[in-house]
C-alpha atoms as a PDB file:
ATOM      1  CA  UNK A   1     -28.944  -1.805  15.800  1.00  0.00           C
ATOM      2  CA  UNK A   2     -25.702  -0.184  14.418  1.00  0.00           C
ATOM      3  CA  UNK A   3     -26.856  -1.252  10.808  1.00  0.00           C
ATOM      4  CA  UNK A   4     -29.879   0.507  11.020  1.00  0.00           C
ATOM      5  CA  UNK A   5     -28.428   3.231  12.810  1.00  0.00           C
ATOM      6  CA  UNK A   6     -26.052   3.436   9.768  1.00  0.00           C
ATOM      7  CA  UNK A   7     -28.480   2.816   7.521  1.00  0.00           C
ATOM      8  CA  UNK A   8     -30.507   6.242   8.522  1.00  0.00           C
ATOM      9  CA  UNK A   9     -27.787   8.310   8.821  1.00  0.00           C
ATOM     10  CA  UNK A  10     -26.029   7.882   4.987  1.00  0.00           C
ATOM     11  CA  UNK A  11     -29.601   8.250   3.826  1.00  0.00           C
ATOM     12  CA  UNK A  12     -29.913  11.622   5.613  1.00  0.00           C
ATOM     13  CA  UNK A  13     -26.306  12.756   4.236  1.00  0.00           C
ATOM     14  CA  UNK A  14     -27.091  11.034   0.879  1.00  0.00           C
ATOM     15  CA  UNK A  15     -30.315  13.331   0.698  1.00  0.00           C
ATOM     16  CA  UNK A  16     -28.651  16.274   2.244  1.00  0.00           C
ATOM     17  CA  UNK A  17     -26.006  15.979  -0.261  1.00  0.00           C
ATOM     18  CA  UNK A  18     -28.218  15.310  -3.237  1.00  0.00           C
ATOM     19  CA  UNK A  19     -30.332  18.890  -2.039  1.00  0.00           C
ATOM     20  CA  UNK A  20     -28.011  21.046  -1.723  1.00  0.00           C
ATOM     21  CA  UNK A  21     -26.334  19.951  -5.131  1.00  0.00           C
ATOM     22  CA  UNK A  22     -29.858  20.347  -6.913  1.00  0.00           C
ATOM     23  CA  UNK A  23     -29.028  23.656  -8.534  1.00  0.00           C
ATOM     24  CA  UNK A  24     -26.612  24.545 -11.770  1.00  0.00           C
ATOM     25  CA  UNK A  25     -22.829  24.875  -9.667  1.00  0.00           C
ATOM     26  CA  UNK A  26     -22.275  27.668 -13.309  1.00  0.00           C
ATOM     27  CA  UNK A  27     -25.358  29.828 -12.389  1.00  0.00           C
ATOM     28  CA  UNK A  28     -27.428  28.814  -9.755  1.00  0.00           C
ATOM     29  CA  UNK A  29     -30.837  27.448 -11.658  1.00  0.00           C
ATOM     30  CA  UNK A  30     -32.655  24.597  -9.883  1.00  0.00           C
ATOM     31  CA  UNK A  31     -32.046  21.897 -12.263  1.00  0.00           C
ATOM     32  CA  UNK A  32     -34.822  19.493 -13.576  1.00  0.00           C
ATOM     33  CA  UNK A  33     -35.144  16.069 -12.300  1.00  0.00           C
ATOM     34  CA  UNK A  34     -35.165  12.792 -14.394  1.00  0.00           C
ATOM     35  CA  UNK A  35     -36.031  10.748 -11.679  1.00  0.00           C
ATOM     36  CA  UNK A  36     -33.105   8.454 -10.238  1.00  0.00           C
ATOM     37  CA  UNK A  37     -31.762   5.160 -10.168  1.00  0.00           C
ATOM     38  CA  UNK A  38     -30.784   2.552  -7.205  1.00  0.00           C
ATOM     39  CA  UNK A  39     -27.470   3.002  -5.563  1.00  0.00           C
ATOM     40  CA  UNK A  40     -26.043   0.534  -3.409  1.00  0.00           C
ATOM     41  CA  UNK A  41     -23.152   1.498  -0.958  1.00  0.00           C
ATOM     42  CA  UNK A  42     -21.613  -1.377   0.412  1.00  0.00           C
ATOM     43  CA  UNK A  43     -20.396  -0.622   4.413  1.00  0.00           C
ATOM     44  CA  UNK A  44     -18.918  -2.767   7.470  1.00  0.00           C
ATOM     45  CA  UNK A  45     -22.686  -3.198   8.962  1.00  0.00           C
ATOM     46  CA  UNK A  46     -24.719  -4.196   5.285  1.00  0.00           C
ATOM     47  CA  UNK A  47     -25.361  -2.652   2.234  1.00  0.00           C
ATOM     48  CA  UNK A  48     -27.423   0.318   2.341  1.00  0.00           C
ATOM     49  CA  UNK A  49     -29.455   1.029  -0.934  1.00  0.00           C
ATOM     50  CA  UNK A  50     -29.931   4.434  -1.790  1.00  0.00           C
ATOM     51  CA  UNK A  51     -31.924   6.303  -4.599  1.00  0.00           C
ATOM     52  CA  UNK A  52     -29.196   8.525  -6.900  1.00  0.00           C
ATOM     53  CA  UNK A  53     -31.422  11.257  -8.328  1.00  0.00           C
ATOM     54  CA  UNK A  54     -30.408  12.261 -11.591  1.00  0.00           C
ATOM     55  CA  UNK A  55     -30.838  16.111 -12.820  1.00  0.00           C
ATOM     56  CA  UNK A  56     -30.769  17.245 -16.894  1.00  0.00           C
ATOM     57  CA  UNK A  57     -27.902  19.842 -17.958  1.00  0.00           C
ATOM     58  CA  UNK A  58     -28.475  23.558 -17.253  1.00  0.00           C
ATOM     59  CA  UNK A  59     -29.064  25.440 -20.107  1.00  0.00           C
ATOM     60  CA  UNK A  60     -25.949  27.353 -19.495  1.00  0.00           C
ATOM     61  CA  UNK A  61     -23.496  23.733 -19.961  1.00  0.00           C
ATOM     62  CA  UNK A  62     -22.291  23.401 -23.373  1.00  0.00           C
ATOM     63  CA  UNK A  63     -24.747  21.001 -25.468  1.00  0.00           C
ATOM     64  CA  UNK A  64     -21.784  18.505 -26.347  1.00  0.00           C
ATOM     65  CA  UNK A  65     -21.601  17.170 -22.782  1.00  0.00           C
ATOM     66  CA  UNK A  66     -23.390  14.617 -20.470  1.00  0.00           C
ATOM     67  CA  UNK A  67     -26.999  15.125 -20.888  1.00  0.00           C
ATOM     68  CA  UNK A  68     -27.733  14.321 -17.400  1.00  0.00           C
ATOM     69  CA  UNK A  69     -25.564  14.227 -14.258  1.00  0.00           C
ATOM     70  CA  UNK A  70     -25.915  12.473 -10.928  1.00  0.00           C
ATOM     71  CA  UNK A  71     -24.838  14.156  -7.484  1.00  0.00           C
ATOM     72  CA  UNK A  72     -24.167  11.024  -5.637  1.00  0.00           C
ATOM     73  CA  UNK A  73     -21.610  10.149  -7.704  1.00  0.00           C
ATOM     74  CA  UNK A  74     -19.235  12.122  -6.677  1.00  0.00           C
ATOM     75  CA  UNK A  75     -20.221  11.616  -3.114  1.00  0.00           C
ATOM     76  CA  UNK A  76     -19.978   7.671  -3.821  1.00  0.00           C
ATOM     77  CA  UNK A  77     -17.336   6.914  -6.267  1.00  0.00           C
ATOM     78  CA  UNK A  78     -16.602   3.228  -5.931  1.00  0.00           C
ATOM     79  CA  UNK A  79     -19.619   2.135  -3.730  1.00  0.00           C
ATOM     80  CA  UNK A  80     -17.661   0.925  -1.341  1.00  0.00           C
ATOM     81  CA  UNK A  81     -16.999   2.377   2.313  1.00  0.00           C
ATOM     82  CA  UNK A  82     -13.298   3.077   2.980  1.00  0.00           C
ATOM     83  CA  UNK A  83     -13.384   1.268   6.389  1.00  0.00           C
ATOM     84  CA  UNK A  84     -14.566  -1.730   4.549  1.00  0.00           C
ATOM     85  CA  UNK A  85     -12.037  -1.334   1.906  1.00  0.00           C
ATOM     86  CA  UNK A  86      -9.835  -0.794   4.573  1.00  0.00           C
ATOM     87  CA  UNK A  87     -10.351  -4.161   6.194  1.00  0.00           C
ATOM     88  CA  UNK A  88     -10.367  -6.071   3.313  1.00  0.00           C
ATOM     89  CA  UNK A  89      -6.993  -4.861   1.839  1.00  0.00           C
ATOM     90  CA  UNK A  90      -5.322  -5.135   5.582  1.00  0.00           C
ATOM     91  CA  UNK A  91      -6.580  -8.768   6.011  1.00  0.00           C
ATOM     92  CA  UNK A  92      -6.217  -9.953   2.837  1.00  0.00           C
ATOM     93  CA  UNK A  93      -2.111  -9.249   3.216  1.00  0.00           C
ATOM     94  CA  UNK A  94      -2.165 -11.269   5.960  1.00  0.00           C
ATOM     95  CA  UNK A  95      -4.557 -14.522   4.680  1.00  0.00           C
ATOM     96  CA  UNK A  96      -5.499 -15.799   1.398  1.00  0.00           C
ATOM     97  CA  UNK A  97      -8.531 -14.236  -0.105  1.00  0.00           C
ATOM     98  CA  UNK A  98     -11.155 -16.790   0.996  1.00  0.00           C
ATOM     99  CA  UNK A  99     -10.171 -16.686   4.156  1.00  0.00           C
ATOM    100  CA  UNK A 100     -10.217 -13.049   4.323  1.00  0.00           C
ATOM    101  CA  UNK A 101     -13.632 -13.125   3.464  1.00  0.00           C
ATOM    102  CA  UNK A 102     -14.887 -15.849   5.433  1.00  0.00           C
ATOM    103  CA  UNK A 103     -13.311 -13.482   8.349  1.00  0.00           C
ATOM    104  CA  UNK A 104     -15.137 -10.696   7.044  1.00  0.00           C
ATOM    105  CA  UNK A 105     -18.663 -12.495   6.634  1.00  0.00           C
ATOM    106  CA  UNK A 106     -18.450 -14.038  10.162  1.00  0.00           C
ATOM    107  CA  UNK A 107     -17.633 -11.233  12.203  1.00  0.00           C
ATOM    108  CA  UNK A 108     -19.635  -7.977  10.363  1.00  0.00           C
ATOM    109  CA  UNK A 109     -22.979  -8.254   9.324  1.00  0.00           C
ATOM    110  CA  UNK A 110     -22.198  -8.257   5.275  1.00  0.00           C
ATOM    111  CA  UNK A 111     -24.762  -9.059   3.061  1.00  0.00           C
ATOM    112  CA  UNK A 112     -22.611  -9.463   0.276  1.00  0.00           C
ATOM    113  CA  UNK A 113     -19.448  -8.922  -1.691  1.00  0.00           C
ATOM    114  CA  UNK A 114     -17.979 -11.124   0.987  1.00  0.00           C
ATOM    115  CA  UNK A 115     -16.186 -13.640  -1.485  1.00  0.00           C
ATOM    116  CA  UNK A 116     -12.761 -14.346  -2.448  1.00  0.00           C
ATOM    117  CA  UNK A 117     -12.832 -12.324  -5.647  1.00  0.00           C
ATOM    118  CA  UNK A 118     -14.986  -9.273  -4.524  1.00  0.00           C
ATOM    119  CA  UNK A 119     -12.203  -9.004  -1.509  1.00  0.00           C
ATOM    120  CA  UNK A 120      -9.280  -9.283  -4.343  1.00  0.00           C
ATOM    121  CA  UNK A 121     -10.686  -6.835  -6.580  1.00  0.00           C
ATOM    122  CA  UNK A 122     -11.080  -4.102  -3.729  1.00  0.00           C
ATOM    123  CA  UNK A 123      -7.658  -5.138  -2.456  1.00  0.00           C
ATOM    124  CA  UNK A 124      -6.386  -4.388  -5.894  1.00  0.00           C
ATOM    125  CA  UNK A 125      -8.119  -1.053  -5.897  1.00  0.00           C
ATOM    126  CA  UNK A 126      -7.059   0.169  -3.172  1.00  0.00           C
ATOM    127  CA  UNK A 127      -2.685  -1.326  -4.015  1.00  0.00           C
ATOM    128  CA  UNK A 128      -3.420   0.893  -7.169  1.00  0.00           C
ATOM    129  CA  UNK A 129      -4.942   4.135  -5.257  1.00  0.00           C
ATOM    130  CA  UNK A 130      -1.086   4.193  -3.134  1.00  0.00           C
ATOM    131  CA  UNK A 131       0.868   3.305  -5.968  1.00  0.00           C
ATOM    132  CA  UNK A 132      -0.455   6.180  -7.595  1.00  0.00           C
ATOM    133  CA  UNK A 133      -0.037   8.153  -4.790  1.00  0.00           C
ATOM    134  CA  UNK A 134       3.528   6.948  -4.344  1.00  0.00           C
ATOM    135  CA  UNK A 135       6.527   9.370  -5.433  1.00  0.00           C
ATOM    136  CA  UNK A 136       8.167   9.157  -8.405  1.00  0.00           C
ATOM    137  CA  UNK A 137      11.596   7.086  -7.958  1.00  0.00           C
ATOM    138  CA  UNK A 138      15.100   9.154  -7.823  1.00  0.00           C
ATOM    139  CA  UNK A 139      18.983   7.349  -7.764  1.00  0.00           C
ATOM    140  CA  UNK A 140      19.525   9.976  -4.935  1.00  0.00           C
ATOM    141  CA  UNK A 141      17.181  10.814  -1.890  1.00  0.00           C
ATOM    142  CA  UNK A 142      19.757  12.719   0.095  1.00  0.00           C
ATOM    143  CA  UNK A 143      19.186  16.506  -0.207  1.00  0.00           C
ATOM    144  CA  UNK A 144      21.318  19.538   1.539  1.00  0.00           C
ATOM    145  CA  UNK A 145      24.909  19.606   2.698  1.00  0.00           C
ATOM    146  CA  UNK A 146      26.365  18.410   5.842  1.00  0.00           C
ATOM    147  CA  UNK A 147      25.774  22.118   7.383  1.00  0.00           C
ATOM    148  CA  UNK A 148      22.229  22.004   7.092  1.00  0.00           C
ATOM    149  CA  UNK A 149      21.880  18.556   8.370  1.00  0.00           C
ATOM    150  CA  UNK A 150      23.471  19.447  11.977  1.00  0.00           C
ATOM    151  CA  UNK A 151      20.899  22.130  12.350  1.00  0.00           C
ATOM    152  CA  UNK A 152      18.031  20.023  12.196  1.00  0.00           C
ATOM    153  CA  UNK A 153      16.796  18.445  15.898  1.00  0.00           C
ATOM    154  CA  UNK A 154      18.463  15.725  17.440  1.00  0.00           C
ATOM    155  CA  UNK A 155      17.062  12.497  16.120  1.00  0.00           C
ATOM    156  CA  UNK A 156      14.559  10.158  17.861  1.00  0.00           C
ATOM    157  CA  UNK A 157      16.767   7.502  18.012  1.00  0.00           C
ATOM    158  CA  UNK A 158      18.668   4.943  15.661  1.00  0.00           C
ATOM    159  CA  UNK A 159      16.744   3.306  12.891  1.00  0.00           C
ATOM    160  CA  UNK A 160      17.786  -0.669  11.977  1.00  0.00           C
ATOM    161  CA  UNK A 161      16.159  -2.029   8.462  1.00  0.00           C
ATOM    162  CA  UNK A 162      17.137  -5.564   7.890  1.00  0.00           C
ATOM    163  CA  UNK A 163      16.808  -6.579   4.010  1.00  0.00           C
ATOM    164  CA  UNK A 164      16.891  -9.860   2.188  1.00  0.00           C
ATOM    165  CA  UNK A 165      16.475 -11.438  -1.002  1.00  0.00           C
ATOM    166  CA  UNK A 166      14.810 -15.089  -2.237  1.00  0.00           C
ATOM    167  CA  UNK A 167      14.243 -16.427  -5.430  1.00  0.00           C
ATOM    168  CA  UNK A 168      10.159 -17.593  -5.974  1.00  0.00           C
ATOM    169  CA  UNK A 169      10.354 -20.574  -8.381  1.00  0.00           C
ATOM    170  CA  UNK A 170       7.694 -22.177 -10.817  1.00  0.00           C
ATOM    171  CA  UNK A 171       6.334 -25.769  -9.221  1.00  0.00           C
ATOM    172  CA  UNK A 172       5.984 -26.833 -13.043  1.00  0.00           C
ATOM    173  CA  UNK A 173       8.978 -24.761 -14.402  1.00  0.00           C
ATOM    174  CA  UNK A 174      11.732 -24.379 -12.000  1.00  0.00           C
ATOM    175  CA  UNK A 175      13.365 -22.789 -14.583  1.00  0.00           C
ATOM    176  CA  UNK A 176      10.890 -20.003 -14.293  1.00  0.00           C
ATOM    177  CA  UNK A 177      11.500 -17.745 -10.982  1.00  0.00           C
ATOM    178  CA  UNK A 178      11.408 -14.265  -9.985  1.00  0.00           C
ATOM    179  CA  UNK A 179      13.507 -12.417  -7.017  1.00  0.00           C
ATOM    180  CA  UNK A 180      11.256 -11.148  -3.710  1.00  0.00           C
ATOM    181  CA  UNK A 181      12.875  -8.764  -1.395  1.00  0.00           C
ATOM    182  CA  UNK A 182      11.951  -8.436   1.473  1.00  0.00           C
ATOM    183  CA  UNK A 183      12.579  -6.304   4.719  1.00  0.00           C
ATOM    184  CA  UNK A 184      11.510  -4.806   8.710  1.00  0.00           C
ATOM    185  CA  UNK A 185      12.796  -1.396   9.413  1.00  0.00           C
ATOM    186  CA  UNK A 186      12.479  -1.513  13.336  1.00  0.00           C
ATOM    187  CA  UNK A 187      12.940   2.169  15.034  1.00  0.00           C
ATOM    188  CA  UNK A 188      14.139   2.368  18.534  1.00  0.00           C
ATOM    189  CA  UNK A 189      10.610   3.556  19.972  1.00  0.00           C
ATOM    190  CA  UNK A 190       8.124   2.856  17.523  1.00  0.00           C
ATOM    191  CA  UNK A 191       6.457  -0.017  15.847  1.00  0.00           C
ATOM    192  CA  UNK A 192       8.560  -1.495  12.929  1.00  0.00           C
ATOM    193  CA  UNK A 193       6.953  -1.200   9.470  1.00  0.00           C
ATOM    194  CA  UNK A 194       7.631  -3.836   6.817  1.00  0.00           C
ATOM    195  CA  UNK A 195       8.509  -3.577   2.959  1.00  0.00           C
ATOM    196  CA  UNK A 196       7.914  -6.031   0.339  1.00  0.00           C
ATOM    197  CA  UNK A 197       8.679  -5.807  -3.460  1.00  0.00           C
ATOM    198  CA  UNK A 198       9.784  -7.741  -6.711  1.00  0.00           C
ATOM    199  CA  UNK A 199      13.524  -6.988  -8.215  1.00  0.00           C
ATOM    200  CA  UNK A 200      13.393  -6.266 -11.702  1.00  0.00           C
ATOM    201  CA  UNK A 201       9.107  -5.908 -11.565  1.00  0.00           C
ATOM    202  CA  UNK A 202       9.019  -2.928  -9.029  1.00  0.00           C
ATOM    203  CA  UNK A 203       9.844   0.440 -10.971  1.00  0.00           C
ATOM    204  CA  UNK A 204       9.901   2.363  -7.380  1.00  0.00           C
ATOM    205  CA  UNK A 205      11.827   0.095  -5.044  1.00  0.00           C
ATOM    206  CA  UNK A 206      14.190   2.885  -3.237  1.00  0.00           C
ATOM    207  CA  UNK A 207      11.375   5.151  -3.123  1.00  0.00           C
ATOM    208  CA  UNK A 208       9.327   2.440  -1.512  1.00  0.00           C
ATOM    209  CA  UNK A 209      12.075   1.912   1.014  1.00  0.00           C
ATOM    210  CA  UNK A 210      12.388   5.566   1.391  1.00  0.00           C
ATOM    211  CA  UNK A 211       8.652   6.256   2.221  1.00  0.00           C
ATOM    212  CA  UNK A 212       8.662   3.204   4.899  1.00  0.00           C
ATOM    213  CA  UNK A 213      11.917   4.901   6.628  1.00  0.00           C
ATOM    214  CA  UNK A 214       9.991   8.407   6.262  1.00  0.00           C
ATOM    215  CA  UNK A 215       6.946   6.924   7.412  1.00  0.00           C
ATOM    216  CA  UNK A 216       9.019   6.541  11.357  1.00  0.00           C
ATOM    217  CA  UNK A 217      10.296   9.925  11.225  1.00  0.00           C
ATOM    218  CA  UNK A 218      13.538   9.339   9.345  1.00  0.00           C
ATOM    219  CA  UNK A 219      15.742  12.735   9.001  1.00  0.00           C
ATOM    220  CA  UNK A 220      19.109  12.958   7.451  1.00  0.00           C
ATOM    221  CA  UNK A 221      20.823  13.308  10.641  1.00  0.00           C
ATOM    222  CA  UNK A 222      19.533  10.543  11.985  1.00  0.00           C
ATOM    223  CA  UNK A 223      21.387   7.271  12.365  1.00  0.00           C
ATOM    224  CA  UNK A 224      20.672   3.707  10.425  1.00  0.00           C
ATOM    225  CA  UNK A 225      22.035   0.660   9.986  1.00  0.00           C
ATOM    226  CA  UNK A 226      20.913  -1.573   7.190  1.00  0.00           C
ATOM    227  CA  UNK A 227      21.680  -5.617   7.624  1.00  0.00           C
ATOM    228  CA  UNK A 228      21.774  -7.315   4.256  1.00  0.00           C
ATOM    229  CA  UNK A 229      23.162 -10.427   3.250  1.00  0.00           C
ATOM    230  CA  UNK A 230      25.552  -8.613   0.763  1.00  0.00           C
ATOM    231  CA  UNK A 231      23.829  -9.529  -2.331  1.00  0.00           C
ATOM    232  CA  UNK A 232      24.259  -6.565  -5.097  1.00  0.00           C
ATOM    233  CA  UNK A 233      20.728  -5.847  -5.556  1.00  0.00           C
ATOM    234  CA  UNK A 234      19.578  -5.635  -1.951  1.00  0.00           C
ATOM    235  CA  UNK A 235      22.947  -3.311  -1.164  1.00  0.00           C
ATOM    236  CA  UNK A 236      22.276  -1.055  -4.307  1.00  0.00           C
ATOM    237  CA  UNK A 237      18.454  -0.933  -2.742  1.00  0.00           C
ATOM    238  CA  UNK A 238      19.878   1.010   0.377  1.00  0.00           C
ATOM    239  CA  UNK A 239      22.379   3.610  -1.412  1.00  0.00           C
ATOM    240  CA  UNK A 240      21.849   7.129  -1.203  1.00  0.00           C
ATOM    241  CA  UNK A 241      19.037   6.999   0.837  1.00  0.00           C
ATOM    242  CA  UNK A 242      20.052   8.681   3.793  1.00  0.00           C
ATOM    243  CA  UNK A 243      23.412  10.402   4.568  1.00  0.00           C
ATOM    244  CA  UNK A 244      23.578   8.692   7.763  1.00  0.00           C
ATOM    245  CA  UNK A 245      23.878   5.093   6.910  1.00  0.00           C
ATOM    246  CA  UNK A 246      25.793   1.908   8.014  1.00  0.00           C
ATOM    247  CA  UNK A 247      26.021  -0.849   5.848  1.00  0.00           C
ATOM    248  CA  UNK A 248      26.468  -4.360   7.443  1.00  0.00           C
ATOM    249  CA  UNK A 249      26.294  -7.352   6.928  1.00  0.00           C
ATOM    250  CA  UNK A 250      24.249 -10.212   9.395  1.00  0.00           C
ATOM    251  CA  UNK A 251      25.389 -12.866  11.170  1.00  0.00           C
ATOM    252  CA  UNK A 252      23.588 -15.122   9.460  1.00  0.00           C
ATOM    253  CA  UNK A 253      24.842 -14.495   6.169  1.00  0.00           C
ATOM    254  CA  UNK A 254      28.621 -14.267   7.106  1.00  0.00           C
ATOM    255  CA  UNK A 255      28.244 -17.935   8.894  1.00  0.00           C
ATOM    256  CA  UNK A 256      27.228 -18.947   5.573  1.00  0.00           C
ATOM    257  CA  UNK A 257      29.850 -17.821   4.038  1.00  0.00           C
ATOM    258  CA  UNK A 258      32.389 -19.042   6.581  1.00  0.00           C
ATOM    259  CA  UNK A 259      31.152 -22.262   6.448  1.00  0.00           C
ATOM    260  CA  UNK A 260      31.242 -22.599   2.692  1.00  0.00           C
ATOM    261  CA  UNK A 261      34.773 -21.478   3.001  1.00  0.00           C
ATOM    262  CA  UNK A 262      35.239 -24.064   5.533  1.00  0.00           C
ATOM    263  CA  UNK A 263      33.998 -26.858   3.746  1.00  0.00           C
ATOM    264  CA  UNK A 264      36.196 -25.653   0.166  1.00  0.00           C
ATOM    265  CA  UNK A 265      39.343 -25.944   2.679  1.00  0.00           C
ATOM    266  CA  UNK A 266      37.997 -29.305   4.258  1.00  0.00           C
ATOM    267  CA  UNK A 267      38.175 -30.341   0.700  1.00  0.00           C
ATOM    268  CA  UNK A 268      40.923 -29.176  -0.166  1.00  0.00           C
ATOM    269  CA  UNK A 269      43.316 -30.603   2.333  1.00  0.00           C
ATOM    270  CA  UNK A 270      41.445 -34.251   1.872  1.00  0.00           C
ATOM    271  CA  UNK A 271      42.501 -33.846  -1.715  1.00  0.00           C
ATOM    272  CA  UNK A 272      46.186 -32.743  -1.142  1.00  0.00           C
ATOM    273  CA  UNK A 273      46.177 -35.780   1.593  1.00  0.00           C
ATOM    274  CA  UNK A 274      45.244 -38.421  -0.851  1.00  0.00           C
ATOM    275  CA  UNK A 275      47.920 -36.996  -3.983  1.00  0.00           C
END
């Protein structure tokens, strides 16, 4: 029932659209018709096929351009609903691909495009649609002086982002590996958002971490702690991005390190022992 209620109503707005943009936008002549073409616009309930009229140039458009031009197409750019491209990129981070679209094809009634490389190509479309949207980097993300800062509104609350880093290494070439960072900012009354990025690869990783810390209503009085486990890279990640921020370093990572000193003086007295 929803699919054909769907169904109905993007042909009605498909038409409606395609009516209204009959005439030249330049001078207002009803443009010709060269009949149309099939459409199909792939949605959460089916695809719904659609008829894309196509119109010839107005006499008043320069004779160098497109001799035709369809309306639809800049109603339906990629053929693809945003809630389904929605979906696909959100479960695909979580699952493989297949899996993701086994998900997809049992619980929504998709005809098709519900494969493993449909679901990574929209995936991919959409990563590239907010990386372009992304800012561009900066070494420095902490604007005004201290006098401005104390006149903005008291803070939510404190904001804790723990960070870590992991090398990815080749089954076939170990020698071959690549550094993953990784992180959870977790804000004292809202959900915690999570970051994910390669060292080296990334050409935006403070701005990423920026925009997550933004995203939970970060201002630069507000307090945050970042735990890292001291490595250069993941500390120089979290500099001058907010005036208000505590570096330190987790539990886990200093018992590492006391136990490695540990063991070295362990050693060290066994060897003395035995001179």
């Amino acid at each position: 029932m929803l699919a054909a209620v769907q169904a109905r109503t993007v042909l009605v707005q498909a038409a409606t659209w395609s009516q209204r943009r009959r005439c030249c936008p330049a001078c207002g002549e009803r443009r010709r018709s060269k009949g149309s073409y099939p459409l199909v616009f792939r949605t959460l309930y089916g695809d719904v096929e659609l008829d894309s009229p196509r119109l010839h140039r107005c006499l008043c458009q320069a004779a160098d351009g497109p001799a035709t031009a369809s309306p639809l197409r800049d109603l339906i750019c990629s053929h693809v609903a945003p809630e389904r491209l929605y979906l696909e990129a959100r479960w695909s981070s979580l699952v493989p691909y297949a899996a993701a679209a086994g998900l997809l094809a049992d619980v929504l009634p998709i005809a098709s495009g519900a494969n493993r490389t449909t679901v990574r190509e929209h995936a991919l479309r959409v990563a590239e649609r907010a990386e372009a949207e992304l800012g561009d980097e900066r070494p420095c993300f902490i604007d005004g002086c201290p006098a401005e800062w104390e006149a903005l509104p008291i803070p939510e609350g404190r904001i804790v982002a723990a960070l870590d880093g992991g090398y990815v290494r080749n089954w076939d070439d170990r020698k071959s590996n690549f550094e993953l960072i990784v992180g959870r900012s977790v804000p004292e009354d809202r959900a915690p958002r999570y970051l994910g990025l390669v060292h080296g690869y990334d050409q935006k990783p403070k701005r990423r971490l920026f925009e997550v810390l933004k995203s939970q209503g970060l201002q630069a009085n507000q307090d945050v702690t970042f735990l890292t486990d001291g490595g250069e890279e993941v500390r120089s990640l979290t500099e001058l991005v907010t005036p208000e921020a505590e570096h330190v370093l987790d539990w886990f990572h200093i018992t590492m390190r006391l136990t490695v000193l540990s063991l070295a003086l362990a050693i060290r007295r066994h060897c003395r022992a035995h001179r």
